[in-house]
PDB file of N, CA and C in Angstrom:
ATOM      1  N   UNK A   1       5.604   5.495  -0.618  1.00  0.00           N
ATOM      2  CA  UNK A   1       4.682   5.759   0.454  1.00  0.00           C
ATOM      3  C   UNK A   1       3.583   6.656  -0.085  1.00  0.00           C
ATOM      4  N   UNK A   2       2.237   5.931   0.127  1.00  0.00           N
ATOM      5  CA  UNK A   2       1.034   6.990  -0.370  1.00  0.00           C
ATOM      6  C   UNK A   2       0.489   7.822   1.242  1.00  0.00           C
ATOM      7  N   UNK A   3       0.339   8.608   1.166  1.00  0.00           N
ATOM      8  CA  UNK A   3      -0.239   9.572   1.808  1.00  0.00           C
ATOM      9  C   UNK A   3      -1.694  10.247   1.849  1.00  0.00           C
ATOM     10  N   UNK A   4      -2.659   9.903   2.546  1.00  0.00           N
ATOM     11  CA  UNK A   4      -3.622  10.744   2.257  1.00  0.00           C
ATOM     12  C   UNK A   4      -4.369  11.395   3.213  1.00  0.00           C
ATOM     13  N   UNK A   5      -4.379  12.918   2.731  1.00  0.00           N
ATOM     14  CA  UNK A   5      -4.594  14.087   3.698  1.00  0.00           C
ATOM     15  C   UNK A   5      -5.555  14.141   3.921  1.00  0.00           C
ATOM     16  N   UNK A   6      -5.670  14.253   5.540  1.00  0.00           N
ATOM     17  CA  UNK A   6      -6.978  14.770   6.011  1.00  0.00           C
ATOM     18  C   UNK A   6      -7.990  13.765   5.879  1.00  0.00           C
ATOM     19  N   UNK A   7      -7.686  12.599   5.835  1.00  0.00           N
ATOM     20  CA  UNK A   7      -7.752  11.614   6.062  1.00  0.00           C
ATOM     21  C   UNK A   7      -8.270  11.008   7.223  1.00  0.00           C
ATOM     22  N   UNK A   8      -9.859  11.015   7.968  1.00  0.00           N
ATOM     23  CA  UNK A   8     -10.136  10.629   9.235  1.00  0.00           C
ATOM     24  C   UNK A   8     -10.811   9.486   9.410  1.00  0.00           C
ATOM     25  N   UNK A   9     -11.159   9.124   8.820  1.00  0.00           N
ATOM     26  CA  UNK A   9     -12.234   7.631   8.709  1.00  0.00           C
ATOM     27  C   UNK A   9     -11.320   6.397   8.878  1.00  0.00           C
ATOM     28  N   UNK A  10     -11.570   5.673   9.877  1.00  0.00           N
ATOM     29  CA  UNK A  10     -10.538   4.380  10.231  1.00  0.00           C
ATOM     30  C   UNK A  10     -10.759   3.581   8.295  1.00  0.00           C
ATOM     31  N   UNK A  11      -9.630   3.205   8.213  1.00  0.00           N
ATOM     32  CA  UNK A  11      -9.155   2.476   7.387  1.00  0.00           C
ATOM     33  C   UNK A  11      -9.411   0.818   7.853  1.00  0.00           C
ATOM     34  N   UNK A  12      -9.995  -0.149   6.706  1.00  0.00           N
ATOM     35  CA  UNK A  12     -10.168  -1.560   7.217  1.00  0.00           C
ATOM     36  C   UNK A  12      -9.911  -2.565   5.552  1.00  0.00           C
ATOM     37  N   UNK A  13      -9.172  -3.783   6.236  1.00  0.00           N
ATOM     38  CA  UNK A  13      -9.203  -4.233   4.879  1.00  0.00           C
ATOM     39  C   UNK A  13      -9.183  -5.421   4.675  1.00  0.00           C
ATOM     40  N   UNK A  14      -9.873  -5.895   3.802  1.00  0.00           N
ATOM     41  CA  UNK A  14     -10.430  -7.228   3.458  1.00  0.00           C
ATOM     42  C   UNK A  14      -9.276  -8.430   3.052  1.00  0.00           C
ATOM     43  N   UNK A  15      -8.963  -9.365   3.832  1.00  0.00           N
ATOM     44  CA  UNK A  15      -8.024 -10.147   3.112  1.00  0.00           C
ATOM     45  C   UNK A  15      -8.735 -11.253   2.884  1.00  0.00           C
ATOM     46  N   UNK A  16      -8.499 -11.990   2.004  1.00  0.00           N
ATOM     47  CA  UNK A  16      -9.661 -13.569   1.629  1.00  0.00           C
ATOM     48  C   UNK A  16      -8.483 -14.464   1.562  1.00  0.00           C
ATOM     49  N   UNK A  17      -8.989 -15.967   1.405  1.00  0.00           N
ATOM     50  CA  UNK A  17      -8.510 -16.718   1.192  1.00  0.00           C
ATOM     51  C   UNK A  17      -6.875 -17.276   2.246  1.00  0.00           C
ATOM     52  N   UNK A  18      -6.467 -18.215   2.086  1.00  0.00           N
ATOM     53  CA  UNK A  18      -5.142 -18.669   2.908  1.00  0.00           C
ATOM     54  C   UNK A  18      -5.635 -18.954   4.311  1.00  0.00           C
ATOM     55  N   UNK A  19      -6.823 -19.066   4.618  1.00  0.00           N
ATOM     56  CA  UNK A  19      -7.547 -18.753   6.090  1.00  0.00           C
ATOM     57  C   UNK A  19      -6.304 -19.905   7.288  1.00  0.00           C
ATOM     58  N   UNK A  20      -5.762 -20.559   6.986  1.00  0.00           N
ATOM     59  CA  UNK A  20      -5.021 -21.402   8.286  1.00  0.00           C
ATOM     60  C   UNK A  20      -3.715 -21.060   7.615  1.00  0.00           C
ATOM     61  N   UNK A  21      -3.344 -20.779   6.671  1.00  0.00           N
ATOM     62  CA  UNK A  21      -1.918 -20.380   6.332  1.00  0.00           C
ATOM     63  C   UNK A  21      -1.083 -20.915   7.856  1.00  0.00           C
ATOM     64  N   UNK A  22       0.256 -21.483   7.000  1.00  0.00           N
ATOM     65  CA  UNK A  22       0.888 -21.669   7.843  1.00  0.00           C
ATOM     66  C   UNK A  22       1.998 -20.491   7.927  1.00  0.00           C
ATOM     67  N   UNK A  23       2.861 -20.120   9.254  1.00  0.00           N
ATOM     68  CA  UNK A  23       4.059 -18.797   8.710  1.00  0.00           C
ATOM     69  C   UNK A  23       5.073 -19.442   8.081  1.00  0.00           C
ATOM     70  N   UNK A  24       5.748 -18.337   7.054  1.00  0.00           N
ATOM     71  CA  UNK A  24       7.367 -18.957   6.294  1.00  0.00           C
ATOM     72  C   UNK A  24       8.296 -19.211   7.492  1.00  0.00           C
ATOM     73  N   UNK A  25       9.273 -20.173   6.705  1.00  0.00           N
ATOM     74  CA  UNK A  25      10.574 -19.838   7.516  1.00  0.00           C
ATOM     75  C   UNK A  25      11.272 -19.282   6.892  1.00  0.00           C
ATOM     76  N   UNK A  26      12.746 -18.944   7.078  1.00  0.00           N
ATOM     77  CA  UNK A  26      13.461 -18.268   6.860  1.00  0.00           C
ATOM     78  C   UNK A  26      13.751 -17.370   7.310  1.00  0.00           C
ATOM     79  N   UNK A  27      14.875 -16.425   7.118  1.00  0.00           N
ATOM     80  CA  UNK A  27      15.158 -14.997   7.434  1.00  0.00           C
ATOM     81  C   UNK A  27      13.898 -14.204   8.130  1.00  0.00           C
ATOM     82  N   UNK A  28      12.987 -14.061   7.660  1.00  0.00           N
ATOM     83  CA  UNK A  28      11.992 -12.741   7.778  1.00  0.00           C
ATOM     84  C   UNK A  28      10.995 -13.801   9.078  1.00  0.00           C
ATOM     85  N   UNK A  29      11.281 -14.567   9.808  1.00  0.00           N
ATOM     86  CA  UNK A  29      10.396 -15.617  10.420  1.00  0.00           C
ATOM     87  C   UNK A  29      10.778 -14.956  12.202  1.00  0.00           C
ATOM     88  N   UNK A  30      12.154 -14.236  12.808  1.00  0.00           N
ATOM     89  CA  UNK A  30      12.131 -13.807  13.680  1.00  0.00           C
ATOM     90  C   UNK A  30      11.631 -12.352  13.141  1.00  0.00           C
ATOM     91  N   UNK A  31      11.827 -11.626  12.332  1.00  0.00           N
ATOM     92  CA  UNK A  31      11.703 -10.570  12.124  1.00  0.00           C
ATOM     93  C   UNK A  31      10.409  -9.727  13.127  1.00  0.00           C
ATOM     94  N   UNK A  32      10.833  -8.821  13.643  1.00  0.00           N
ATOM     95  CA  UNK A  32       9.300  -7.499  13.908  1.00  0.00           C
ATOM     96  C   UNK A  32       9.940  -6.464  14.048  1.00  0.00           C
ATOM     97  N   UNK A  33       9.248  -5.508  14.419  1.00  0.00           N
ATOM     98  CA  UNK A  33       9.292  -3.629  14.441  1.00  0.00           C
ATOM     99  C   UNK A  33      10.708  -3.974  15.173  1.00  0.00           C
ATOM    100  N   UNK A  34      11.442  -2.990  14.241  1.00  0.00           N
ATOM    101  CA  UNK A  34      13.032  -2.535  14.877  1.00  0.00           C
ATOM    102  C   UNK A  34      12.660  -2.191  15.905  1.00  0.00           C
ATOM    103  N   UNK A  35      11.980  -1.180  16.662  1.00  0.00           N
ATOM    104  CA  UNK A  35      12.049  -0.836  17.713  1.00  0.00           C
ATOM    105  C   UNK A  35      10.991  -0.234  17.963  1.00  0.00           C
ATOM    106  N   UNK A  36      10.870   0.613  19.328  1.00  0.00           N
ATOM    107  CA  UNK A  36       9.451   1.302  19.855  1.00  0.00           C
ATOM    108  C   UNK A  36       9.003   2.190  19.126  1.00  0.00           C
ATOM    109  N   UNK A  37       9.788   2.662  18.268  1.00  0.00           N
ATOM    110  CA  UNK A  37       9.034   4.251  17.050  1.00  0.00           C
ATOM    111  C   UNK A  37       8.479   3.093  15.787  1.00  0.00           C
ATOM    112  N   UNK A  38       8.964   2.025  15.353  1.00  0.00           N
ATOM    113  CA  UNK A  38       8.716   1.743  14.019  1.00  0.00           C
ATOM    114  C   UNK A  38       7.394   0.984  14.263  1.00  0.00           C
ATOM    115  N   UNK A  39       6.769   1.270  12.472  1.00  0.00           N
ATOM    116  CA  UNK A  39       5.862   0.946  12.339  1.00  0.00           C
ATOM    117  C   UNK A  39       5.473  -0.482  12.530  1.00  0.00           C
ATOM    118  N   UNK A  40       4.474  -0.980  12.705  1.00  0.00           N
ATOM    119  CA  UNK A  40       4.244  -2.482  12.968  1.00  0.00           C
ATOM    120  C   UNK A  40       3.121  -2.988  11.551  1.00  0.00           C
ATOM    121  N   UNK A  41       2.912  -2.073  10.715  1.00  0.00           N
ATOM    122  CA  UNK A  41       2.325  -2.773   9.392  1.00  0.00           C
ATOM    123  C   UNK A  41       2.711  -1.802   8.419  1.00  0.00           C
ATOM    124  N   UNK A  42       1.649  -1.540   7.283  1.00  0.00           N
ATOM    125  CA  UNK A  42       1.853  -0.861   6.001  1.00  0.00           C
ATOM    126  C   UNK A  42       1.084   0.309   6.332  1.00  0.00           C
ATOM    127  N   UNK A  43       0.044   0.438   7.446  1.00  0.00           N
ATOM    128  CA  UNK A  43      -0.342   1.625   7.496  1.00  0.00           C
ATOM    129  C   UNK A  43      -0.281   1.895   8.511  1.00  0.00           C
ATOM    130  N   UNK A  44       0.153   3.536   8.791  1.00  0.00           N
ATOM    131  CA  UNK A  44       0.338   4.650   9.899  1.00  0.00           C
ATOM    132  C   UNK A  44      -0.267   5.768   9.660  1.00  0.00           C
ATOM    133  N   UNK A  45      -0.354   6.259  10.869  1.00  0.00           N
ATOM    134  CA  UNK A  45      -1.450   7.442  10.766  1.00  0.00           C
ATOM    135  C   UNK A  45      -0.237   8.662  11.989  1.00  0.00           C
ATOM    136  N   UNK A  46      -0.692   9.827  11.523  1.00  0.00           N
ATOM    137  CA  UNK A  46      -0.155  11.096  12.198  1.00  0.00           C
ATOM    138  C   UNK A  46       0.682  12.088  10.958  1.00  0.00           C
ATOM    139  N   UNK A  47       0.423  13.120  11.741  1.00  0.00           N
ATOM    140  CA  UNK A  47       0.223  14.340  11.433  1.00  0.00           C
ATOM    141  C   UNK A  47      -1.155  14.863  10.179  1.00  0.00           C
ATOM    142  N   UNK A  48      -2.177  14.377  10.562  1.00  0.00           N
ATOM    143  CA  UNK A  48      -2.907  14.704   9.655  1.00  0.00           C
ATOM    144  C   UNK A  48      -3.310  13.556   8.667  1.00  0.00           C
ATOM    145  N   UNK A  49      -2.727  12.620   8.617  1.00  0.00           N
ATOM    146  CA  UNK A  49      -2.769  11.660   7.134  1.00  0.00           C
ATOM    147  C   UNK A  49      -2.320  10.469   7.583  1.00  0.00           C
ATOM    148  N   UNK A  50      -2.934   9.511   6.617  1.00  0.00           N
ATOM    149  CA  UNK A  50      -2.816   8.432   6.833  1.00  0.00           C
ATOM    150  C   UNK A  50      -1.075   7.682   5.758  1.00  0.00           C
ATOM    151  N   UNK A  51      -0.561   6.529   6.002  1.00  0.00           N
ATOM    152  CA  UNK A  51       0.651   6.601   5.239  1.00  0.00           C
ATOM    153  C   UNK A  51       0.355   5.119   5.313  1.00  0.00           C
ATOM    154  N   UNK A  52      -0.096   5.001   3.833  1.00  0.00           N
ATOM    155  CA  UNK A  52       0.086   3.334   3.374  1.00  0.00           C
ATOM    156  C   UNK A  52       1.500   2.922   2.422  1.00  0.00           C
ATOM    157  N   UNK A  53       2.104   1.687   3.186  1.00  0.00           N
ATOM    158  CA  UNK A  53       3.305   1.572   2.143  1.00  0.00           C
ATOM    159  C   UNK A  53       2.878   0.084   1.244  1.00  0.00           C
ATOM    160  N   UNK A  54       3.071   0.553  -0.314  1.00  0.00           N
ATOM    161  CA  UNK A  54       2.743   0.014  -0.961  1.00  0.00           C
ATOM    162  C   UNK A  54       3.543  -1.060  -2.140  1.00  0.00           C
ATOM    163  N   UNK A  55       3.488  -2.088  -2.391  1.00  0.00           N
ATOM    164  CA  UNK A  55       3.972  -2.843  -2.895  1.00  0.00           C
ATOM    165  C   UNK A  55       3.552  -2.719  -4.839  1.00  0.00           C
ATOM    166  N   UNK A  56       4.040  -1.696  -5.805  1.00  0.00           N
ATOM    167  CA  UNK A  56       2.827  -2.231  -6.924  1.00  0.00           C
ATOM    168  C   UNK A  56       3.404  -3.011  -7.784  1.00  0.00           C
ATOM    169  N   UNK A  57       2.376  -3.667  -8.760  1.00  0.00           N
ATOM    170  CA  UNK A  57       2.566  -4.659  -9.718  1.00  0.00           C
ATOM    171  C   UNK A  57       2.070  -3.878 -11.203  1.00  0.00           C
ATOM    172  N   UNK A  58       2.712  -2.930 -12.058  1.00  0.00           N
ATOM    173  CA  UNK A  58       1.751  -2.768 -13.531  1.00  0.00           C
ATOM    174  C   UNK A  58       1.958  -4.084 -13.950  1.00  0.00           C
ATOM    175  N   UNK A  59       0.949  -3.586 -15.129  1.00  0.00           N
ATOM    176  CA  UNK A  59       1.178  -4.130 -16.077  1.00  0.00           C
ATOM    177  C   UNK A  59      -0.052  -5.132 -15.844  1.00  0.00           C
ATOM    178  N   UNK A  60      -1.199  -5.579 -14.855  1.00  0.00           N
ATOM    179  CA  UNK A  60      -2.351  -6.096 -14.652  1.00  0.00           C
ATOM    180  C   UNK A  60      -3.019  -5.960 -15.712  1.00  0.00           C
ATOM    181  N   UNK A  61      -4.221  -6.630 -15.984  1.00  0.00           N
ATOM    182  CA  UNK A  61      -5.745  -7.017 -16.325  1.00  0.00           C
ATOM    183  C   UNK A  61      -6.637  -6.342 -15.976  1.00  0.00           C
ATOM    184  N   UNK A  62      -6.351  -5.775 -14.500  1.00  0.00           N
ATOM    185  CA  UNK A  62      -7.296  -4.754 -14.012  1.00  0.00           C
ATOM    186  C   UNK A  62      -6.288  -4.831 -11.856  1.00  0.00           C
ATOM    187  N   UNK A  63      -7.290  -3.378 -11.997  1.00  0.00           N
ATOM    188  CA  UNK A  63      -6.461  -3.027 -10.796  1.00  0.00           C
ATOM    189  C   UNK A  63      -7.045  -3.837  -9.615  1.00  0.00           C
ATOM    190  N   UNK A  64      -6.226  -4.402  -8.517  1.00  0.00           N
ATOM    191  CA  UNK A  64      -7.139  -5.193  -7.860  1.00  0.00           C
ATOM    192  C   UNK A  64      -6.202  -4.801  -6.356  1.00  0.00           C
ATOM    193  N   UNK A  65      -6.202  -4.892  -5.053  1.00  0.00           N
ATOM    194  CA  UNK A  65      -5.457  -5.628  -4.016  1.00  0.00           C
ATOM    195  C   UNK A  65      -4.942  -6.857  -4.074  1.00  0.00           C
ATOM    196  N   UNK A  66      -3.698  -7.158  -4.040  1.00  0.00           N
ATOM    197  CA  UNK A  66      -3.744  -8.375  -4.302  1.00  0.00           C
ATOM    198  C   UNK A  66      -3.054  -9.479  -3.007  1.00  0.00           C
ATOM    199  N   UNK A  67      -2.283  -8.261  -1.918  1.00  0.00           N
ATOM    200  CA  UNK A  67      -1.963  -9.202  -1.120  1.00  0.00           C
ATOM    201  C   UNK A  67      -1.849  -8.347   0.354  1.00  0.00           C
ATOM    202  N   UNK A  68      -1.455  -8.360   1.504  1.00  0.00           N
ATOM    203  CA  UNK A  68      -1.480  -7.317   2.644  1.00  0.00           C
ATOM    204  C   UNK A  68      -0.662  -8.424   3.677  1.00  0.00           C
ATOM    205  N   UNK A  69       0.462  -7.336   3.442  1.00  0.00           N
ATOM    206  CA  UNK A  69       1.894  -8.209   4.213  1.00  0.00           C
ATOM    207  C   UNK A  69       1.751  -7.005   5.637  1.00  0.00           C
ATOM    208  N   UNK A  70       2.924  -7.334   6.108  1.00  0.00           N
ATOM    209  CA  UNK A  70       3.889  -6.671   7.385  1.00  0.00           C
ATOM    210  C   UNK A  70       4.109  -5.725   6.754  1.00  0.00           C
ATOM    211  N   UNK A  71       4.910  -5.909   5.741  1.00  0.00           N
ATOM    212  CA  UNK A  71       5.550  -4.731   5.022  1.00  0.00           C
ATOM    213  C   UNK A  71       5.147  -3.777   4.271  1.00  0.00           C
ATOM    214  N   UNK A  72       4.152  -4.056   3.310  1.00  0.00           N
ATOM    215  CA  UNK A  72       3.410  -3.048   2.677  1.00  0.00           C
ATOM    216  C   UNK A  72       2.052  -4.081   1.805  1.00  0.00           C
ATOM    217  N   UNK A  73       1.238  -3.236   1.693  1.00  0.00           N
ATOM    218  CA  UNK A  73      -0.039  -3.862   0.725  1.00  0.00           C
ATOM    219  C   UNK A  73       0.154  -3.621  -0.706  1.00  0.00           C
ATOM    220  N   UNK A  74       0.069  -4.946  -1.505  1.00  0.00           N
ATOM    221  CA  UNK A  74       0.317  -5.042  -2.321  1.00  0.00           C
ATOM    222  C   UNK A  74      -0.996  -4.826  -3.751  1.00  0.00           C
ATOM    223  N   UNK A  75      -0.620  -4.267  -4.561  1.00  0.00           N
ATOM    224  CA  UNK A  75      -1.696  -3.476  -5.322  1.00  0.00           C
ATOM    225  C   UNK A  75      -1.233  -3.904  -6.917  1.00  0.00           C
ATOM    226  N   UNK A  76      -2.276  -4.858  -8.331  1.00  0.00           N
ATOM    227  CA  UNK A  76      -1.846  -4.984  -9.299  1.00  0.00           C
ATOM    228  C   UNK A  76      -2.499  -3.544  -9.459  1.00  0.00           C
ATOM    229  N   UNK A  77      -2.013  -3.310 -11.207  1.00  0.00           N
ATOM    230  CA  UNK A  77      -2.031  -2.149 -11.231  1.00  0.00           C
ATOM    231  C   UNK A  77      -2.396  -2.106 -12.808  1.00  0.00           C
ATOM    232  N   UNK A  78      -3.529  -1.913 -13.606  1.00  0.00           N
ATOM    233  CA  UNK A  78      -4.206  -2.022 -15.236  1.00  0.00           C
ATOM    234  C   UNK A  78      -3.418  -1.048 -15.859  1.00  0.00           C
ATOM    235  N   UNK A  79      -2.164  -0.567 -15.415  1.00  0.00           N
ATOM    236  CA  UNK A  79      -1.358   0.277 -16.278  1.00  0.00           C
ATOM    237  C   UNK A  79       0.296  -0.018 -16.920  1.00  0.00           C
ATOM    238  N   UNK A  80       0.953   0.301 -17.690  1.00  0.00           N
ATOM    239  CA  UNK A  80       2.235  -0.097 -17.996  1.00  0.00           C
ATOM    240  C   UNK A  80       2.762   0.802 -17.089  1.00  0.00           C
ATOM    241  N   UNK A  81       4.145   0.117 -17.140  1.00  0.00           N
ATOM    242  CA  UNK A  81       4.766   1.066 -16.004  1.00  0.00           C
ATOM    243  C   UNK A  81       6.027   2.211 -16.548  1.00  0.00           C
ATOM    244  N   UNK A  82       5.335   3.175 -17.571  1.00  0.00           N
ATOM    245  CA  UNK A  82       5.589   3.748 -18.603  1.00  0.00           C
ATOM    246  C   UNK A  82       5.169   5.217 -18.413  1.00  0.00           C
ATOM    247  N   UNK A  83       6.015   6.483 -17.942  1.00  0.00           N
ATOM    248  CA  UNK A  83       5.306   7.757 -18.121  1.00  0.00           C
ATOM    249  C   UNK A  83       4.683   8.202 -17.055  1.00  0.00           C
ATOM    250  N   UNK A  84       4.573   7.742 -15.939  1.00  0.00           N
ATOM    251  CA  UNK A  84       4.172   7.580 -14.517  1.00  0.00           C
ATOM    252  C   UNK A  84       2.640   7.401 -14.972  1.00  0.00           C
ATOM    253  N   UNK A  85       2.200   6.732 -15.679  1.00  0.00           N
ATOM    254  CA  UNK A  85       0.347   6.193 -15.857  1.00  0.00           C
ATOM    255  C   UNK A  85       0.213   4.692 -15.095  1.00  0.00           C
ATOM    256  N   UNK A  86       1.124   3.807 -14.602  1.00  0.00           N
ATOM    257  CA  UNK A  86       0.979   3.189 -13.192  1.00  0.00           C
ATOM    258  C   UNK A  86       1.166   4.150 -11.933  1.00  0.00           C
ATOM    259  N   UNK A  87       1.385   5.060 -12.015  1.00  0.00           N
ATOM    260  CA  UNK A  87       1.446   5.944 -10.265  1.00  0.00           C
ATOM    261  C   UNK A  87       0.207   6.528 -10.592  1.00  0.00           C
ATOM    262  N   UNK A  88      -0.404   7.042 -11.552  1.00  0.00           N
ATOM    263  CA  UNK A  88      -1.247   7.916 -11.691  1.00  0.00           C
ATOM    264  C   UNK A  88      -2.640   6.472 -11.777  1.00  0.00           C
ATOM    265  N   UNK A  89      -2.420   5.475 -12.342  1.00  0.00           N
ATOM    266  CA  UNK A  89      -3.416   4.950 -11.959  1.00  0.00           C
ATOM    267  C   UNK A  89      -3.806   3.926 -10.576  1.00  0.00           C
ATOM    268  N   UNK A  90      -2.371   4.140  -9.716  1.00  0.00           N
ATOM    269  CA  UNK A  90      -2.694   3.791  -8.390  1.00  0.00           C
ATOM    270  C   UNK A  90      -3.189   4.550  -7.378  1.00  0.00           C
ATOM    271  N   UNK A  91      -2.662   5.726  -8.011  1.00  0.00           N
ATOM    272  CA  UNK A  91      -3.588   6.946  -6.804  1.00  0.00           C
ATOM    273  C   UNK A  91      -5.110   6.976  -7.214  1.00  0.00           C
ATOM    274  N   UNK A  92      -5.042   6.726  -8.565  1.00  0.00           N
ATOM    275  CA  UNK A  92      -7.095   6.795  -8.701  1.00  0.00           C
ATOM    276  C   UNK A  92      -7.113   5.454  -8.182  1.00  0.00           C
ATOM    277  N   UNK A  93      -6.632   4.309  -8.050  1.00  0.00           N
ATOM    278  CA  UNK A  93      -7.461   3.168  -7.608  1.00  0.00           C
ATOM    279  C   UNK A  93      -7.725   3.362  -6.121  1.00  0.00           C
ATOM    280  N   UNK A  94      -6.542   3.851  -5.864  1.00  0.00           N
ATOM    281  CA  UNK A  94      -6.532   3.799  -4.357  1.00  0.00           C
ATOM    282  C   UNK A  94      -7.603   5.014  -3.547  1.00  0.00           C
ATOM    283  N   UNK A  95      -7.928   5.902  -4.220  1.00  0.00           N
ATOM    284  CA  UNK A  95      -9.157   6.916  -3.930  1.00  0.00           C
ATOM    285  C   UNK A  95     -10.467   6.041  -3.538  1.00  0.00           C
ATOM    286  N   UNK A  96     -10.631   5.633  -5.323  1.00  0.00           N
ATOM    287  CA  UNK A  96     -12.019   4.485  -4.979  1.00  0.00           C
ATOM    288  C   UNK A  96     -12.211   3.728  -4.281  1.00  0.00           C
ATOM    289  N   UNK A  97     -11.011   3.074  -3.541  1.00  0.00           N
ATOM    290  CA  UNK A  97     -10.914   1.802  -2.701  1.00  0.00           C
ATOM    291  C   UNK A  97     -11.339   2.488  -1.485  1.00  0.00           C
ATOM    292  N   UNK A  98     -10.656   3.826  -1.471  1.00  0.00           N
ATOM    293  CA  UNK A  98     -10.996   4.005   0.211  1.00  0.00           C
ATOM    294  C   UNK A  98     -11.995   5.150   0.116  1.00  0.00           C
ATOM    295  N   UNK A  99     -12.512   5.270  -0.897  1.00  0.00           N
ATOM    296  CA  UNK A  99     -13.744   6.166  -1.025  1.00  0.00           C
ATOM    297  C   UNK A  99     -13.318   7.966  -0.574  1.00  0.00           C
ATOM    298  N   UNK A 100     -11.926   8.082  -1.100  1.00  0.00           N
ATOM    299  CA  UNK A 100     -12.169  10.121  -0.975  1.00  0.00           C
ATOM    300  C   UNK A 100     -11.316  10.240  -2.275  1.00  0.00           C
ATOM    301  N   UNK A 101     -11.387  11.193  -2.072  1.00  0.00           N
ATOM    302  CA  UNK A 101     -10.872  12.388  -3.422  1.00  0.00           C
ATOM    303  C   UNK A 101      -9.742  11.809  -3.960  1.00  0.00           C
ATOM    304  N   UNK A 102      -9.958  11.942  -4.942  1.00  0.00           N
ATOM    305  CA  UNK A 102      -8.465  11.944  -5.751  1.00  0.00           C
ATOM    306  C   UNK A 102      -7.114  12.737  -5.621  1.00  0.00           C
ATOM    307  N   UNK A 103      -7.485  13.940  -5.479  1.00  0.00           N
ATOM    308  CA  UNK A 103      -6.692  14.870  -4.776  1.00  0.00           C
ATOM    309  C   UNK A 103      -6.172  14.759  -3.538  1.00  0.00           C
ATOM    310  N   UNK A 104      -6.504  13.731  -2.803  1.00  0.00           N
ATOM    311  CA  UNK A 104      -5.856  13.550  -1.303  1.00  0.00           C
ATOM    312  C   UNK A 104      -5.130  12.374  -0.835  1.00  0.00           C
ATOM    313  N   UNK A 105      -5.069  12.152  -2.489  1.00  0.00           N
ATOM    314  CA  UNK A 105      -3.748  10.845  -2.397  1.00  0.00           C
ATOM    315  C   UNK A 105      -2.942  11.226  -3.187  1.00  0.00           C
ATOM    316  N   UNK A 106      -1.846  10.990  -2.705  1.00  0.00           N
ATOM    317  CA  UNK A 106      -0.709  11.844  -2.913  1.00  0.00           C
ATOM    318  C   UNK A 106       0.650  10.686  -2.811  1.00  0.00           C
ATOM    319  N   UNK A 107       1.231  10.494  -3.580  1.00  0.00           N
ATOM    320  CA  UNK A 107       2.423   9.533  -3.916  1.00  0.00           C
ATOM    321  C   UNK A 107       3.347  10.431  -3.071  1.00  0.00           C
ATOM    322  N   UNK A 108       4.238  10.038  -2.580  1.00  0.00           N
ATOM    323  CA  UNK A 108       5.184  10.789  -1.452  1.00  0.00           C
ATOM    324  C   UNK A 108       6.501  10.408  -1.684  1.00  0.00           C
ATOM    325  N   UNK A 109       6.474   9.060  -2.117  1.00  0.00           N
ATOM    326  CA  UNK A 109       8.327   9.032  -2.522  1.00  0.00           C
ATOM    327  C   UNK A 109       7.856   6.943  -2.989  1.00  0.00           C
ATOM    328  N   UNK A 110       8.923   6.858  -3.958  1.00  0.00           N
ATOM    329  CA  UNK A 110       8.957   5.934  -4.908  1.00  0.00           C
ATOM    330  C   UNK A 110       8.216   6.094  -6.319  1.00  0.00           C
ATOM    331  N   UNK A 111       8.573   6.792  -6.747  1.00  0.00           N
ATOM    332  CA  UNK A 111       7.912   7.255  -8.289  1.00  0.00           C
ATOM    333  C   UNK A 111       8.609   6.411  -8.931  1.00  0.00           C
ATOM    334  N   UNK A 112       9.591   6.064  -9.111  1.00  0.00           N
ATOM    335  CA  UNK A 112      10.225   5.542 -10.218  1.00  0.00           C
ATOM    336  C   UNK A 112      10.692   4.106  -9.848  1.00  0.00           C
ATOM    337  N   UNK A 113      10.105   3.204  -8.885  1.00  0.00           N
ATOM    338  CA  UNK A 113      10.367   2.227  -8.713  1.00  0.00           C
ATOM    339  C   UNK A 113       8.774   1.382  -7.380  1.00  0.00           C
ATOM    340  N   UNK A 114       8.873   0.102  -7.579  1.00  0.00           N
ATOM    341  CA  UNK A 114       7.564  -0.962  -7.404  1.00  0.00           C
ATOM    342  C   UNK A 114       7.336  -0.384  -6.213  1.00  0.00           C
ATOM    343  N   UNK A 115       8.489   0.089  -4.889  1.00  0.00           N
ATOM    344  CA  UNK A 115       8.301   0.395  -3.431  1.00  0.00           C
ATOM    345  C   UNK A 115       7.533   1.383  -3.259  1.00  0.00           C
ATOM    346  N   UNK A 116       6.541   1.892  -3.013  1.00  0.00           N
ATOM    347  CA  UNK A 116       6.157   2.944  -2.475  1.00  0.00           C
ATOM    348  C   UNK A 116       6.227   3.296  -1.320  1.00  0.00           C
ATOM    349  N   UNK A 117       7.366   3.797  -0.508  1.00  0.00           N
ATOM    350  CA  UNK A 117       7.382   3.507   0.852  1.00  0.00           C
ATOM    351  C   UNK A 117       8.839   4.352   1.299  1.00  0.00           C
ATOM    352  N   UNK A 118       9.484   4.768   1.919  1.00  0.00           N
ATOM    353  CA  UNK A 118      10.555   5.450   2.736  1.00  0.00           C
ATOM    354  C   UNK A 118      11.671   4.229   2.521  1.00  0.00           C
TER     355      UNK A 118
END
């Protein structure tokens, strides 16, 4: 889960392509929000900050968005996933993308594995 403080500017995000997509079946096809507290996408907002849950991919060509589910937005990532220099280069991508500080994105839990998220 990325976090970023102080954080007030509505968040918006570009998805391209798949425009008539049809939905999967399977398992995840009844699926929605467990219940009245849970979240209904990848991003939530309160206490101050915004909380995107993130899907990453190292090991990219270059850092890009690459997909924006239910579950979390998915992010390649121009780093190995070696030494935490994929976490460290998703928090700088993710600054530029949403245009603030570097300092106010903040990795919150999944360091050591693709989930970024609770």
């Amino acid at each position: 889960m990325l976090a970023l403080a102080g954080f007030r500017r509505p968040l918006a995000a570009v998805v391209r392509g798949g425009g008539g997509a049809m939905p999967r079946k399977g398992k995840e096809a009844g699926k929605g929000p467990a219940g009245p507290g849970a979240a209904a996408g990848p991003v939530s907002a309160g206490e101050g900050c915004v909380r995107v849950a993130v899907r990453a991919k190292p090991g990219a060509r270059r850092s890009a968005v690459t997909d924006v589910t239910a579950e979390a937005v998915g992010v390649a990532i121009a780093a190995p996933p070696s030494e935490g220099e994929a976490n460290a280069e998703l928090c700088r991508y993710l600054s530029k993308v949403l245009e603030v500080k570097k300092s106010e994105v903040i990795l919150e839990k999944g360091s050591g594995c693709r989930r970024k998220w609770p």
